[in-house]
N, C-alpha and C. Protein backbone atom coordinates (compact mmCIF):
# COMPACT_ATOMS: atom_id res chain seq x y z
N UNK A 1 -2.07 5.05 -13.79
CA UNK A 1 -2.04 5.42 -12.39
C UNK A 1 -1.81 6.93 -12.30
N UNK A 2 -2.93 7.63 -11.34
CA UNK A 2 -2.65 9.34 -11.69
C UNK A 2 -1.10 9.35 -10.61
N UNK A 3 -0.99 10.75 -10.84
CA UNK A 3 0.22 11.31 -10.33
C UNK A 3 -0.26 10.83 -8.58
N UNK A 4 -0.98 11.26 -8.24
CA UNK A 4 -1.62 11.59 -6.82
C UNK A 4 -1.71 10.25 -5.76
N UNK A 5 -2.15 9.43 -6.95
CA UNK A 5 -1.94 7.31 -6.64
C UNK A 5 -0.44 7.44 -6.20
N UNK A 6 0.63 8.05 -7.12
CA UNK A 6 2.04 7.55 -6.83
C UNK A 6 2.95 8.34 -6.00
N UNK A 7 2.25 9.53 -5.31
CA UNK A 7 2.54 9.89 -4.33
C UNK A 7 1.95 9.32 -3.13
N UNK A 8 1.08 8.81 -3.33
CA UNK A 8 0.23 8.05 -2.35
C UNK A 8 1.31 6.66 -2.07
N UNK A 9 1.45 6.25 -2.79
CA UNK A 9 2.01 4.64 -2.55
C UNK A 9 3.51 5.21 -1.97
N UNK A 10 4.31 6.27 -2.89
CA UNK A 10 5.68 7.06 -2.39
C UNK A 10 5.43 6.95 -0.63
N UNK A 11 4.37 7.26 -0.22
CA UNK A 11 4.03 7.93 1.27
C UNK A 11 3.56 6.35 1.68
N UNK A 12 3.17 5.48 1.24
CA UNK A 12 3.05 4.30 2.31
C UNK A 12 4.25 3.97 2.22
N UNK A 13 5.20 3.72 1.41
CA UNK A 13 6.22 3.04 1.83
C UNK A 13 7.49 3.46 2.46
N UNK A 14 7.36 5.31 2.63
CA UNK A 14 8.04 5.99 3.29
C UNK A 14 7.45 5.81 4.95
N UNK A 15 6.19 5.26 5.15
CA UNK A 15 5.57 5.32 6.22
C UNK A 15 6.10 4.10 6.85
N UNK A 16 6.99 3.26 6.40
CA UNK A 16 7.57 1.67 6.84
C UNK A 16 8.83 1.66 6.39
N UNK A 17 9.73 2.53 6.93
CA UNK A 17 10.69 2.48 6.77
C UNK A 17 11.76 1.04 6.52
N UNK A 18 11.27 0.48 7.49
CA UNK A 18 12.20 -0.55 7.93
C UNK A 18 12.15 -1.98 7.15
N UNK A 19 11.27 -1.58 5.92
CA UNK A 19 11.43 -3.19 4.81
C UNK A 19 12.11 -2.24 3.64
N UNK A 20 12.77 -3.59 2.95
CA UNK A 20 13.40 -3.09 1.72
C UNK A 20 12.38 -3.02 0.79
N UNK A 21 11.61 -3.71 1.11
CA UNK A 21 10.38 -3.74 -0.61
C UNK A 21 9.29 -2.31 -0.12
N UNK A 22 9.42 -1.82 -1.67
CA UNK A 22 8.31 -0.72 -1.08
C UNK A 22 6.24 -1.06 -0.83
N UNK A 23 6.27 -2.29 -1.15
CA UNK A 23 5.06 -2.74 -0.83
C UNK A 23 4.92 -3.59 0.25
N UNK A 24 6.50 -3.48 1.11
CA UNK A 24 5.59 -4.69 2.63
C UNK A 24 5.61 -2.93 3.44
N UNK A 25 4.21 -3.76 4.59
CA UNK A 25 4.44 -3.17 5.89
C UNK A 25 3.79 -3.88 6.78
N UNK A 26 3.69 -3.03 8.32
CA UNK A 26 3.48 -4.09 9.20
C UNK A 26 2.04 -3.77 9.65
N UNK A 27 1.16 -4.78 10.34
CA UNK A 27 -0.54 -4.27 10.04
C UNK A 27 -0.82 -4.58 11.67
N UNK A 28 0.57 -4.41 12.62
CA UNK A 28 0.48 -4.62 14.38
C UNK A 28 0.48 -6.37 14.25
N UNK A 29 0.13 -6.68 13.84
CA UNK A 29 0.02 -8.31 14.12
C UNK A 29 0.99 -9.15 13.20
N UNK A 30 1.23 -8.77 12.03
CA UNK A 30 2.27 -9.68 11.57
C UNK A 30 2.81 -8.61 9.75
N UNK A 31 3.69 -9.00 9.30
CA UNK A 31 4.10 -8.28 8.37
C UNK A 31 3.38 -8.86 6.94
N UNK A 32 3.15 -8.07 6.43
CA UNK A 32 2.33 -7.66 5.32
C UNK A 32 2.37 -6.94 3.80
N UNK A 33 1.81 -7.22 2.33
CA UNK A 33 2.48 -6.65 1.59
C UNK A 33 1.16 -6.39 0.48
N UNK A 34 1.21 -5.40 -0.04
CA UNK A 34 0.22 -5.19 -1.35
C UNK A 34 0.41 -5.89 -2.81
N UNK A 35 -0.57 -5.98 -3.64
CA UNK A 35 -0.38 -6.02 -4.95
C UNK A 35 -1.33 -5.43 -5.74
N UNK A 36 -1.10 -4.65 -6.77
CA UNK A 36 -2.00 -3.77 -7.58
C UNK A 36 -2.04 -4.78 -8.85
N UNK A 37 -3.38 -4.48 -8.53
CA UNK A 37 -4.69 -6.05 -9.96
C UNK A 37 -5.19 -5.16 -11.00
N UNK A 38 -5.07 -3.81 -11.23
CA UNK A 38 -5.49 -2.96 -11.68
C UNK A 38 -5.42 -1.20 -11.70
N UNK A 39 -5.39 -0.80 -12.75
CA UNK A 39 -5.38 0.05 -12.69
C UNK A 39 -6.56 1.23 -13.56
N UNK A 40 -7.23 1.85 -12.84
CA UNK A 40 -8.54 2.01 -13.66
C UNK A 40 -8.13 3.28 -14.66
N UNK A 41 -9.38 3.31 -15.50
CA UNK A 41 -9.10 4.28 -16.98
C UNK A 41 -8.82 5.64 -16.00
N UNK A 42 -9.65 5.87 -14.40
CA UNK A 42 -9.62 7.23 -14.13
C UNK A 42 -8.14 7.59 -13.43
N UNK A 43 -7.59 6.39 -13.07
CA UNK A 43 -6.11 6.81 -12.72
C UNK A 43 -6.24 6.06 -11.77
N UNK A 44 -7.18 5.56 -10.56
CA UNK A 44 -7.19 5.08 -9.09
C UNK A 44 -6.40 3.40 -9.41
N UNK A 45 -6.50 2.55 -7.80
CA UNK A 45 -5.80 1.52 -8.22
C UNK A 45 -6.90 0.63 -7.13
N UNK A 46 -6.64 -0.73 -7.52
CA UNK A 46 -7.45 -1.75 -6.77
C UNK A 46 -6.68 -2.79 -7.19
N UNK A 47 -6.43 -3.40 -5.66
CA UNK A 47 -5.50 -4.53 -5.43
C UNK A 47 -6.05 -5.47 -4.43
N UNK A 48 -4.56 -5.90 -3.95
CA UNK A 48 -5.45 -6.70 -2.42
C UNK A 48 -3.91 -6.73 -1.39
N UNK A 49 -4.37 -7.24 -0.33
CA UNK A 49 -3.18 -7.25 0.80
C UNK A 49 -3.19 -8.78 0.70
N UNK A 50 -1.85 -9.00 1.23
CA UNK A 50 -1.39 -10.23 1.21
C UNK A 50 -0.55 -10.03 2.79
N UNK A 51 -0.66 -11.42 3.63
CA UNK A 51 0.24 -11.65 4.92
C UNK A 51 1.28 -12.68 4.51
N UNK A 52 2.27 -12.17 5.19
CA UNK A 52 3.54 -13.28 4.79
C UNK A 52 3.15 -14.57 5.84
N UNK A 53 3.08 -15.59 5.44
CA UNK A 53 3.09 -17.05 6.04
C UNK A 53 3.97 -17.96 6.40
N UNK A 54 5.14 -17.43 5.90
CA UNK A 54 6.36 -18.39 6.00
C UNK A 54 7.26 -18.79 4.97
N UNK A 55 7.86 -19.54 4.71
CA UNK A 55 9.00 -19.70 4.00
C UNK A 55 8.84 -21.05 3.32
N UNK A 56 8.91 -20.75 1.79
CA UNK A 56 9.03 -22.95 1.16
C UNK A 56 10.30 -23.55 1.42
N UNK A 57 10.87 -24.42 0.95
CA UNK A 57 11.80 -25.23 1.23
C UNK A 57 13.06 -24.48 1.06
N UNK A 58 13.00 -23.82 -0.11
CA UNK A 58 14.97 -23.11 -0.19
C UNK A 58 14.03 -21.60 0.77
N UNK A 59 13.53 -20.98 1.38
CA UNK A 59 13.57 -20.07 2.02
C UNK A 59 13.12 -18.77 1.60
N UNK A 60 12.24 -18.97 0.11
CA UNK A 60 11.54 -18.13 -0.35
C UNK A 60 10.27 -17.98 0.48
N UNK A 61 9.97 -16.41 0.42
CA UNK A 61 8.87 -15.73 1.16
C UNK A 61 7.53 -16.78 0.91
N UNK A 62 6.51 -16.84 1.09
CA UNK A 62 5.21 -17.08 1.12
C UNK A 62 3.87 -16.42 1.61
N UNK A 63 3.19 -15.57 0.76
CA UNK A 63 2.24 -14.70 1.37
C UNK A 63 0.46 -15.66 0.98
N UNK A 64 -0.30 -15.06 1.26
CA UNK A 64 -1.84 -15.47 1.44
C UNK A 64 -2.39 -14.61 1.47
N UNK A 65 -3.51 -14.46 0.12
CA UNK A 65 -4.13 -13.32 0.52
C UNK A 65 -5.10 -13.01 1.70
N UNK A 66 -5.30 -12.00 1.94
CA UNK A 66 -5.85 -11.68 2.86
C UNK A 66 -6.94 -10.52 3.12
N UNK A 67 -6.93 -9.24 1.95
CA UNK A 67 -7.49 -8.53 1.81
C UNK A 67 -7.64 -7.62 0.87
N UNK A 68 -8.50 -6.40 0.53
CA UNK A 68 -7.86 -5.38 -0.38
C UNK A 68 -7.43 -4.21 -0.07
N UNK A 69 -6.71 -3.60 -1.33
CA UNK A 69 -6.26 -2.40 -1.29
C UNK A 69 -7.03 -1.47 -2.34
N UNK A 70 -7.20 -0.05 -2.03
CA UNK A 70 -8.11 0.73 -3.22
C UNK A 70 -7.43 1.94 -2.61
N UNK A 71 -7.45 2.46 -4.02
CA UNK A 71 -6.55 4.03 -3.32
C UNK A 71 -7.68 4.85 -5.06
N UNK A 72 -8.24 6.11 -4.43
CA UNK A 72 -8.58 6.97 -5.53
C UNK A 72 -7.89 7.39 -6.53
N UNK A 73 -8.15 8.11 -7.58
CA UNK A 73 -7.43 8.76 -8.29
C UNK A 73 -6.97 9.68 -7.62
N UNK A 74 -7.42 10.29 -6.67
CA UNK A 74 -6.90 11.48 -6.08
C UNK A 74 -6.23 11.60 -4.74
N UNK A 75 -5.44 9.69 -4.98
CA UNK A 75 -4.64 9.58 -3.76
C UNK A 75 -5.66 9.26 -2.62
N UNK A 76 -6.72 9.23 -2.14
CA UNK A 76 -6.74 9.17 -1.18
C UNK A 76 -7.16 7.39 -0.67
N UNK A 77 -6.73 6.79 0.34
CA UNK A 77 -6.84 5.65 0.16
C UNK A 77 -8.15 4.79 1.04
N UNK A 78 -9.01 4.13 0.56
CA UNK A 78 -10.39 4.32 0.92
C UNK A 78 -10.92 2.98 1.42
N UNK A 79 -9.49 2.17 1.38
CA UNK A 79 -9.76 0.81 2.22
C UNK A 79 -7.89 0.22 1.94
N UNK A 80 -7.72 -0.45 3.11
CA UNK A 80 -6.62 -1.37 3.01
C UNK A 80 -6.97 -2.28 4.45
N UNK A 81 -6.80 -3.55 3.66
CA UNK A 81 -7.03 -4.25 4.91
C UNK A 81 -6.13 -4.73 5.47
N UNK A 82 -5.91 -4.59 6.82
CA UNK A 82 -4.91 -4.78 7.55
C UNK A 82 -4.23 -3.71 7.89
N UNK A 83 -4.58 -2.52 7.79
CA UNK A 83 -4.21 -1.17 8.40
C UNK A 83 -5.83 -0.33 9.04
N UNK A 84 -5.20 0.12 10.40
CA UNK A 84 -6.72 1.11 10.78
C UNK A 84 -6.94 2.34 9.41
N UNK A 85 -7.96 2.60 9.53
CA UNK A 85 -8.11 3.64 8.81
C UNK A 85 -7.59 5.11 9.29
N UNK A 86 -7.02 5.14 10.94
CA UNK A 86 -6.07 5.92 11.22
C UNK A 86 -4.60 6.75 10.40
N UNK A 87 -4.26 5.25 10.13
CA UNK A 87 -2.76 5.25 9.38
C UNK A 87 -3.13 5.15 8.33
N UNK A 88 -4.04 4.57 7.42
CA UNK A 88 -4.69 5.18 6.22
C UNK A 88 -4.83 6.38 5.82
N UNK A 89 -5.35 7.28 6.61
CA UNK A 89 -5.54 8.99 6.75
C UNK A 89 -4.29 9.33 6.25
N UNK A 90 -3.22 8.76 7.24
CA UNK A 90 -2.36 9.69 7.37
C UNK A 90 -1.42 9.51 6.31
N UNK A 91 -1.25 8.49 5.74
CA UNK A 91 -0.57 8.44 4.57
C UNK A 91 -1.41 9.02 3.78
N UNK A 92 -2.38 8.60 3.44
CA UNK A 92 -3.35 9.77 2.18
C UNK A 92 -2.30 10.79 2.12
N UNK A 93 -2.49 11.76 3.47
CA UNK A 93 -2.29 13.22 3.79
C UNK A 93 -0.68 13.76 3.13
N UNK A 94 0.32 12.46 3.93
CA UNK A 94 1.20 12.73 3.52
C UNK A 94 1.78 12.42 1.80
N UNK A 95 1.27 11.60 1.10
CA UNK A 95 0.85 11.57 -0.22
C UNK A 95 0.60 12.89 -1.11
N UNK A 96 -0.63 13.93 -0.11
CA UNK A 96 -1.13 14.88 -1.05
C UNK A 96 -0.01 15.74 -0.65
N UNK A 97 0.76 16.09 0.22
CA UNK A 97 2.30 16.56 0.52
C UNK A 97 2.57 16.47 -0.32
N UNK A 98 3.40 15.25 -1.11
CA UNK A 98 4.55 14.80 -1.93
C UNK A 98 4.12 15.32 -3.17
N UNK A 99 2.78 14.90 -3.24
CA UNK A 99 2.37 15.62 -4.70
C UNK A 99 2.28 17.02 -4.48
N UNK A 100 1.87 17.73 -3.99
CA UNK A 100 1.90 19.02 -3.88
C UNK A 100 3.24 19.65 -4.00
N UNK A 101 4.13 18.78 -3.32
CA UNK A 101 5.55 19.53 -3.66
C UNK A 101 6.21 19.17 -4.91
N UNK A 102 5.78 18.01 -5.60
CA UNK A 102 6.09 18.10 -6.71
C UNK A 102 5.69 18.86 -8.10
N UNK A 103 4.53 19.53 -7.51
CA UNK A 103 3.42 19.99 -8.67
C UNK A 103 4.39 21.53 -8.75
């Protein structure tokens, strides 16, 4: 995963403050969470989105997938489903921030 991917993901989950896991957020209609299926030789990532569904019997989470996630090597993120591509942008942006200030 390049540097630029993990400022990228740093910046979605700074963008959702309000869950403890750094892979849920909320997509306006119901709460939501990623998983990365891969990670390619060039550094980028490809996953998918998952919606939480409810709870099994002792009260563990339950998600369904629902869509994907793809973020470039160079951070920028080029589909997530269940977010506009609005708030997509803008995490990119703030991503190439984080890396920039770390560089």
């Amino acid at each position: 995963m390049s540097p630029q991917v993990k400022a990228t993901l740093e910046a979605f989950s700074n963008h959702f403050p309000q869950y403890d896991s750094d892979d849920d957020f909320y997509s306006g209609f119901s709460k939501m969470c990623y998983e990365i299926d891969e990670t390619l030789e060039n550094g980028s990532i490809k996953g998918r989105t998952l919606v939480y569904a409810g709870s099994d019997k002792d009260g563990n989470p339950m998600v369904r997938d629902f869509g994907k996630i793809e973020i470039k090597e160079d951070g920028q993120i080029i589909v997530c489903d269940g977010l506009p591509m609005s708030i997509c942008n803008e995490i990119s942006a703030r991503g190439l921030e984080i890396y920039e200030e770390g560089s």
